[in-house]
C-alpha atoms as a PDB file:
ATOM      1  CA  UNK A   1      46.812 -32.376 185.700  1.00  0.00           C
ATOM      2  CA  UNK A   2      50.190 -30.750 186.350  1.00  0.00           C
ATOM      3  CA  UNK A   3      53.341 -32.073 184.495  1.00  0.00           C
ATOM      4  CA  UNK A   4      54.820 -33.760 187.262  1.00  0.00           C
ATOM      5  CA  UNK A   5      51.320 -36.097 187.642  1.00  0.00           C
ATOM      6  CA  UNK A   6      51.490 -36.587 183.837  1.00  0.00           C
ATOM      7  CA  UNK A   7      55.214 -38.099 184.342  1.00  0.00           C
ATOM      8  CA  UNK A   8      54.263 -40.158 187.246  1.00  0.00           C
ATOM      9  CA  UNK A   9      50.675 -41.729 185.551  1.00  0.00           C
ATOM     10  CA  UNK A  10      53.245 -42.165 182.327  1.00  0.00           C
ATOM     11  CA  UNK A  11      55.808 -44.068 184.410  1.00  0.00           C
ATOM     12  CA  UNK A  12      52.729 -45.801 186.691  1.00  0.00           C
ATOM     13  CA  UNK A  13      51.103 -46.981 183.311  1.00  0.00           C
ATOM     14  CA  UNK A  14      54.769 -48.201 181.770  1.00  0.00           C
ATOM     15  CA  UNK A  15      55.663 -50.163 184.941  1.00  0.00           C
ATOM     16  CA  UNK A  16      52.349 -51.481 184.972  1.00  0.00           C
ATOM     17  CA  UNK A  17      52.096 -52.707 181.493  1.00  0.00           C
ATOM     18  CA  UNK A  18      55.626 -55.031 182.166  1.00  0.00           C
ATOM     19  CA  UNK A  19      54.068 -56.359 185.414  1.00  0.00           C
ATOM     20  CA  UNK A  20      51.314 -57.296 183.504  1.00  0.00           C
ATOM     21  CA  UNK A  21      53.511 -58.877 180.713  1.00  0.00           C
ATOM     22  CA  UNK A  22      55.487 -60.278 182.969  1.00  0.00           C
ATOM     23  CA  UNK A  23      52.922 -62.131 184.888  1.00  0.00           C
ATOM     24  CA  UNK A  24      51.007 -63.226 181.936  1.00  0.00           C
ATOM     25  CA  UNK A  25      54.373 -64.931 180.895  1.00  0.00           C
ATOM     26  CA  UNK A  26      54.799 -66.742 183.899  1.00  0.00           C
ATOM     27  CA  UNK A  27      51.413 -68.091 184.053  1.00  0.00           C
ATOM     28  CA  UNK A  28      52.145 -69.337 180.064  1.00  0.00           C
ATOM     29  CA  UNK A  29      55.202 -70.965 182.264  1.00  0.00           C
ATOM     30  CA  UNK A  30      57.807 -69.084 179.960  1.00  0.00           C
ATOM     31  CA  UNK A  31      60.846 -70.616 180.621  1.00  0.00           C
ATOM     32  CA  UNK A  32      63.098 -67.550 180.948  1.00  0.00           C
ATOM     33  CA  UNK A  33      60.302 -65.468 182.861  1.00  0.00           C
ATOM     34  CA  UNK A  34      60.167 -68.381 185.278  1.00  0.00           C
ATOM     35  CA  UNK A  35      63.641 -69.232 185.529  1.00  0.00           C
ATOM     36  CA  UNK A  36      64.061 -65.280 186.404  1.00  0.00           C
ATOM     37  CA  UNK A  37      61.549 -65.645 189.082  1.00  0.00           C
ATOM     38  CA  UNK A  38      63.148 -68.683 190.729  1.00  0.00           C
ATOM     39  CA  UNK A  39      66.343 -66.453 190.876  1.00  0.00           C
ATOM     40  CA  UNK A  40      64.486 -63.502 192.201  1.00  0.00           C
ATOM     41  CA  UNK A  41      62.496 -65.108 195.416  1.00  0.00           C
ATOM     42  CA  UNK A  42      66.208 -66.800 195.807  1.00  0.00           C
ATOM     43  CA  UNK A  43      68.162 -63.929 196.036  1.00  0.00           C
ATOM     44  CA  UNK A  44      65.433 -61.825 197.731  1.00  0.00           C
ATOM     45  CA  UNK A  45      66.802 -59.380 195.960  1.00  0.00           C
ATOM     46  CA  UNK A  46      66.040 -55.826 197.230  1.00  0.00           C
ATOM     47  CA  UNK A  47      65.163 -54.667 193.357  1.00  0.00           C
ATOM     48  CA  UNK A  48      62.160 -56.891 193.519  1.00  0.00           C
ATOM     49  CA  UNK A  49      60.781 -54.664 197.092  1.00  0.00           C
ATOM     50  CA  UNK A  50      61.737 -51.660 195.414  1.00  0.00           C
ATOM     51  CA  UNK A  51      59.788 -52.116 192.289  1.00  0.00           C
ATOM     52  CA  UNK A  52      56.803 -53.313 193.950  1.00  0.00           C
ATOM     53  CA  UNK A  53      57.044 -50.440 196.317  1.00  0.00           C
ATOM     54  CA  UNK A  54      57.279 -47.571 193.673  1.00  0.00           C
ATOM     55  CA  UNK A  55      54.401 -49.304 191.894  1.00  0.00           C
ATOM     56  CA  UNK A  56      52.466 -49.619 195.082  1.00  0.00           C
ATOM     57  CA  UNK A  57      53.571 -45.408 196.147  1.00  0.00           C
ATOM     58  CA  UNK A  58      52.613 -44.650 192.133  1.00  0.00           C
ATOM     59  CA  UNK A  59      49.270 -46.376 192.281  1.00  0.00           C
ATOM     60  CA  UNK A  60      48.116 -44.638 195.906  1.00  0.00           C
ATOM     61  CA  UNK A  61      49.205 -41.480 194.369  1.00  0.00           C
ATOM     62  CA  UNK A  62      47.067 -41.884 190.977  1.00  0.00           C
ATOM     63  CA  UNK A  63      44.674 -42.881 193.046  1.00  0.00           C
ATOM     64  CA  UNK A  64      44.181 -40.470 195.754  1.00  0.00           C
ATOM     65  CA  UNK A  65      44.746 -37.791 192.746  1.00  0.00           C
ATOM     66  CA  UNK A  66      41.497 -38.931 191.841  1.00  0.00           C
ATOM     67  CA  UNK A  67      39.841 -38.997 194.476  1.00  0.00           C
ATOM     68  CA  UNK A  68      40.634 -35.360 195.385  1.00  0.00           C
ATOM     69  CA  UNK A  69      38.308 -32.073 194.452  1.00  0.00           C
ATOM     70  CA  UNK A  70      39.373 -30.288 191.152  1.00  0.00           C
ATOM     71  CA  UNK A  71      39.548 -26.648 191.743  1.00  0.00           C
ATOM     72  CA  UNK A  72      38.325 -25.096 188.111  1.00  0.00           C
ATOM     73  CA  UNK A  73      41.030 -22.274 187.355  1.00  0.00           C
ATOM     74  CA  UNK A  74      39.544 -18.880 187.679  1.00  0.00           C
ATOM     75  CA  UNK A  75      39.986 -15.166 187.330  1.00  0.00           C
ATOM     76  CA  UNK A  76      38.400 -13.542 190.757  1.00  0.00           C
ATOM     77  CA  UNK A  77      37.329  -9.853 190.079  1.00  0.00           C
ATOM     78  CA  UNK A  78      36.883  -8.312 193.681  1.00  0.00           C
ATOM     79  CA  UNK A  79      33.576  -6.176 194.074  1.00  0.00           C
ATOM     80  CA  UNK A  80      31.811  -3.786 196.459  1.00  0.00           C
ATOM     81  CA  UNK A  81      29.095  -6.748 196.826  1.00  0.00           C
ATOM     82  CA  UNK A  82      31.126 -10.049 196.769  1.00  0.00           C
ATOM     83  CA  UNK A  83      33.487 -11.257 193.638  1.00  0.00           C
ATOM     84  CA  UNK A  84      33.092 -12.428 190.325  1.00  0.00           C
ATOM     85  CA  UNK A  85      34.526 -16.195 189.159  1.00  0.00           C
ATOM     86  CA  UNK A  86      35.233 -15.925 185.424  1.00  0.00           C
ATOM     87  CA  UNK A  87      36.417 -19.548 184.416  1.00  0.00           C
ATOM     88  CA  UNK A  88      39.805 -19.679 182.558  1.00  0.00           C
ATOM     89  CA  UNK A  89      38.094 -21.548 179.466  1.00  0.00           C
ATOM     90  CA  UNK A  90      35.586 -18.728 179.304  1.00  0.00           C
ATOM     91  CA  UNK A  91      38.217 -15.972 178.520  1.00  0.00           C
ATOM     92  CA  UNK A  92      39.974 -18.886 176.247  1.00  0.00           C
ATOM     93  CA  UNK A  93      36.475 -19.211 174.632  1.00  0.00           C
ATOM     94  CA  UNK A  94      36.135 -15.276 174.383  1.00  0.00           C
ATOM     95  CA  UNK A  95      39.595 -15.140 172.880  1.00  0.00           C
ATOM     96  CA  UNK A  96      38.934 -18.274 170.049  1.00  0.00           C
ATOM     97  CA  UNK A  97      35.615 -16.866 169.023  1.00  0.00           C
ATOM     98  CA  UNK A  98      37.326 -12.492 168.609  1.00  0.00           C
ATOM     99  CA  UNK A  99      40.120 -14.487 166.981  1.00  0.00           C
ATOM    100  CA  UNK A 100      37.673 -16.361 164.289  1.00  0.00           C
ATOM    101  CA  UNK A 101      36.190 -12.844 163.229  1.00  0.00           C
ATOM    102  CA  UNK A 102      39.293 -12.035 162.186  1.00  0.00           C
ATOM    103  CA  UNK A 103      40.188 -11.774 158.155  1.00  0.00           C
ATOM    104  CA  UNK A 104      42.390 -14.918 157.354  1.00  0.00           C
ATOM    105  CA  UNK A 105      42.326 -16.490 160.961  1.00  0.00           C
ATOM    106  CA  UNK A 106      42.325 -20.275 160.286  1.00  0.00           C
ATOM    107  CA  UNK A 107      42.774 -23.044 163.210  1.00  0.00           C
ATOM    108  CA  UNK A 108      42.912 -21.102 166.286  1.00  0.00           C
ATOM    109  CA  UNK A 109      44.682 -22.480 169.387  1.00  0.00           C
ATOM    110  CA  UNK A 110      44.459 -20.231 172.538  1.00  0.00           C
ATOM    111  CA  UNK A 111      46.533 -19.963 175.976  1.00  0.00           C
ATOM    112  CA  UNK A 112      45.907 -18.322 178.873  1.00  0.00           C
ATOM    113  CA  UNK A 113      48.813 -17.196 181.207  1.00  0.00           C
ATOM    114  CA  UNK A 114      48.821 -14.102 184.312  1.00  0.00           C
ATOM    115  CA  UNK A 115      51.792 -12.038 184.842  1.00  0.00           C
ATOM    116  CA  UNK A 116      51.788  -9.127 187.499  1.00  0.00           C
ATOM    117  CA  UNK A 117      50.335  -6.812 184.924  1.00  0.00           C
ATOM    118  CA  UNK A 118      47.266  -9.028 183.542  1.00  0.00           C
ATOM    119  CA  UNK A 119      46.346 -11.590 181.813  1.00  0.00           C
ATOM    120  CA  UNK A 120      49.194 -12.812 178.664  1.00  0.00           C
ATOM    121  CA  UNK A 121      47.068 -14.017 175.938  1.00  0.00           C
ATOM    122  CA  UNK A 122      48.871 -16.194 173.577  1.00  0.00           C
ATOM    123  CA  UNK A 123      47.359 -17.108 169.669  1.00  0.00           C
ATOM    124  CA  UNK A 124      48.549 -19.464 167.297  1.00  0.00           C
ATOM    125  CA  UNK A 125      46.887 -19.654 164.046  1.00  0.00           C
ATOM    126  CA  UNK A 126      47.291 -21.492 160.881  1.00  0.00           C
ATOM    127  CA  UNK A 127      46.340 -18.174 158.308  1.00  0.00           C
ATOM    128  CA  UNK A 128      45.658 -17.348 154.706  1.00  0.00           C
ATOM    129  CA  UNK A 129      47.428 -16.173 152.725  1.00  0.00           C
ATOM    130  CA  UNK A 130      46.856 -12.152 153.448  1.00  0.00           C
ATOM    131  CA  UNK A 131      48.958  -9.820 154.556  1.00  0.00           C
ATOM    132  CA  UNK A 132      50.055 -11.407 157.691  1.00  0.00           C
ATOM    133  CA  UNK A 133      51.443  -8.296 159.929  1.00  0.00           C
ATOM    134  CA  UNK A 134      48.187  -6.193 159.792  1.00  0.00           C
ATOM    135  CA  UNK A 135      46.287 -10.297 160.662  1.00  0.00           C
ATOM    136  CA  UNK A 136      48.152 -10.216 163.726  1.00  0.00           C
ATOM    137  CA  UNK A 137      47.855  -6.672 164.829  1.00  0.00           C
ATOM    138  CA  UNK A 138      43.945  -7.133 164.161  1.00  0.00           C
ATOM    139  CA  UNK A 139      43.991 -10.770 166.117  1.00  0.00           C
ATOM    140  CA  UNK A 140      45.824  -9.034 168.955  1.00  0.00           C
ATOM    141  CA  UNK A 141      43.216  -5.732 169.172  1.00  0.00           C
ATOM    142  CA  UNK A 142      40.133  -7.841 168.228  1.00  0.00           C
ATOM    143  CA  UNK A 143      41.043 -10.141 171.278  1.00  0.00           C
ATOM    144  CA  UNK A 144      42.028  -7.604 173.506  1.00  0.00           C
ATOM    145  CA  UNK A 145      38.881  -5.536 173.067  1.00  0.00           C
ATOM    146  CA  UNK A 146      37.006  -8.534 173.652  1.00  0.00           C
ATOM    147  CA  UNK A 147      38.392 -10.053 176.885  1.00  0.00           C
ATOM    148  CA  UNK A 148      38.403  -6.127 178.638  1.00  0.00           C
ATOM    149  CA  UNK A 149      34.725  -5.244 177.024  1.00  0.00           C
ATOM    150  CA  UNK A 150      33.393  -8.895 178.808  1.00  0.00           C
ATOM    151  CA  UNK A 151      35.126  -9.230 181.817  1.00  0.00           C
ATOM    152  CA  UNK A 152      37.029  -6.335 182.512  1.00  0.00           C
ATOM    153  CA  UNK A 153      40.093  -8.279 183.477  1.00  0.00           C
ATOM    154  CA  UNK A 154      43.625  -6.640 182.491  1.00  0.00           C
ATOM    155  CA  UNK A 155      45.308  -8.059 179.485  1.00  0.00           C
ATOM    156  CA  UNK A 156      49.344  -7.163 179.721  1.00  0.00           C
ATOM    157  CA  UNK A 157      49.872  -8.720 176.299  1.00  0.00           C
ATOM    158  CA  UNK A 158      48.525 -10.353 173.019  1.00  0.00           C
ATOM    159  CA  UNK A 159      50.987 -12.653 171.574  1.00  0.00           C
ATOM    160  CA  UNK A 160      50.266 -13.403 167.955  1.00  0.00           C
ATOM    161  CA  UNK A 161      52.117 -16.947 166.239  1.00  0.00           C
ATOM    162  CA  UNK A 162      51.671 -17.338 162.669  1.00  0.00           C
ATOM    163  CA  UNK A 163      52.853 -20.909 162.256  1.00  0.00           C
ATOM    164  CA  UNK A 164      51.646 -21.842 158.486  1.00  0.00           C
ATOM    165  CA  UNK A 165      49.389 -21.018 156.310  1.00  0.00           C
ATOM    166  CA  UNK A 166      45.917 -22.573 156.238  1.00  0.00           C
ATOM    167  CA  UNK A 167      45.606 -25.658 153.397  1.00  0.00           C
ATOM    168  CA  UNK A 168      43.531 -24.591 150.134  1.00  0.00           C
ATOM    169  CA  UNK A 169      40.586 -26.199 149.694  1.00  0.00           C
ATOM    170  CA  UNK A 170      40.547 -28.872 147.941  1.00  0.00           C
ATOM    171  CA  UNK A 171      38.948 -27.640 144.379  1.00  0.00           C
ATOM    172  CA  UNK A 172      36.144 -30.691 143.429  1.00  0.00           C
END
């Protein structure tokens, strides 16, 4: 789901959550809630249409989103006899399990990105406490290596975040 459908289910679920309240409330014959719709269907007010029309646009969207084919992100190697699909969580999974072998490598988190030279491999690891420079260069050779020996894609870079070190174990 892309950011922008994120922001719209977010704001779909929000406005649909007070309509919700706000009709419970009414039926409970809440005097403000009631008093508020009197007003509205007076006035006709135009804020009324308009919120019923964004939730009405917000819910077709979600909807039809839905309803629509998900194309699986992949990385198309062209061949003399057709092409190869390797799925984006496959080189993810290649990366998380060359990253694991890796002396001190805790929690592993993996993204995928593609530049115009390859594939941009970014790791972020919770580590132990070794010598953290010579972790990194290992995490971004071990990964490397891996990703080119399996699927022959081009990797442009390994980006290697430290961001804590790993929790001891808790001694029993």
């Amino acid at each position: 789901m892309y950011p922008f459908d994120r922001w719209l289910v977010r704001v779909y679920g929000f406005l649909t959550a007070i309509g919700t309240l706000w009709i419970i409330l009414w039926l409970l014959q809440f005097s403000p809630v009631v008093q508020m719709n009197a007003y509205l269907v007076a006035q006709q007010t135009r804020w009324l249409w308009l919120g019923l029309a964004v939730i009405f646009v917000l819910s077709i969207r979600y909807l039809a989103f839905r309803l629509l084919p998900r194309k699986h992100h992949a990385f198309v190697k062209e061949m003399e006899g057709g092409h190869i699909r390797i799925g984006h969580q496959t080189v993810k999974e290649i990366a998380m399990r060359a990253t694991k072998q890796v002396r001190g490598a805790q929690r592993v988190q993996i993204k995928i990105d593609e530049s115009a030279q390859g594939l941009v491999v970014l790791v972020t690891v919770f580590a132990d406490p070794v010598d953290l420079n010579a972790m990194g260069e290992e995490i971004q050779r071990t990964v490397g290596n891996a990703i080119r020996e399996m699927t022959s894609l081009t990797i442009a870079a390994v980006h290697v975040s430290v961001i804590d070190l790993a929790p001891d174990p808790v001694q029993k």
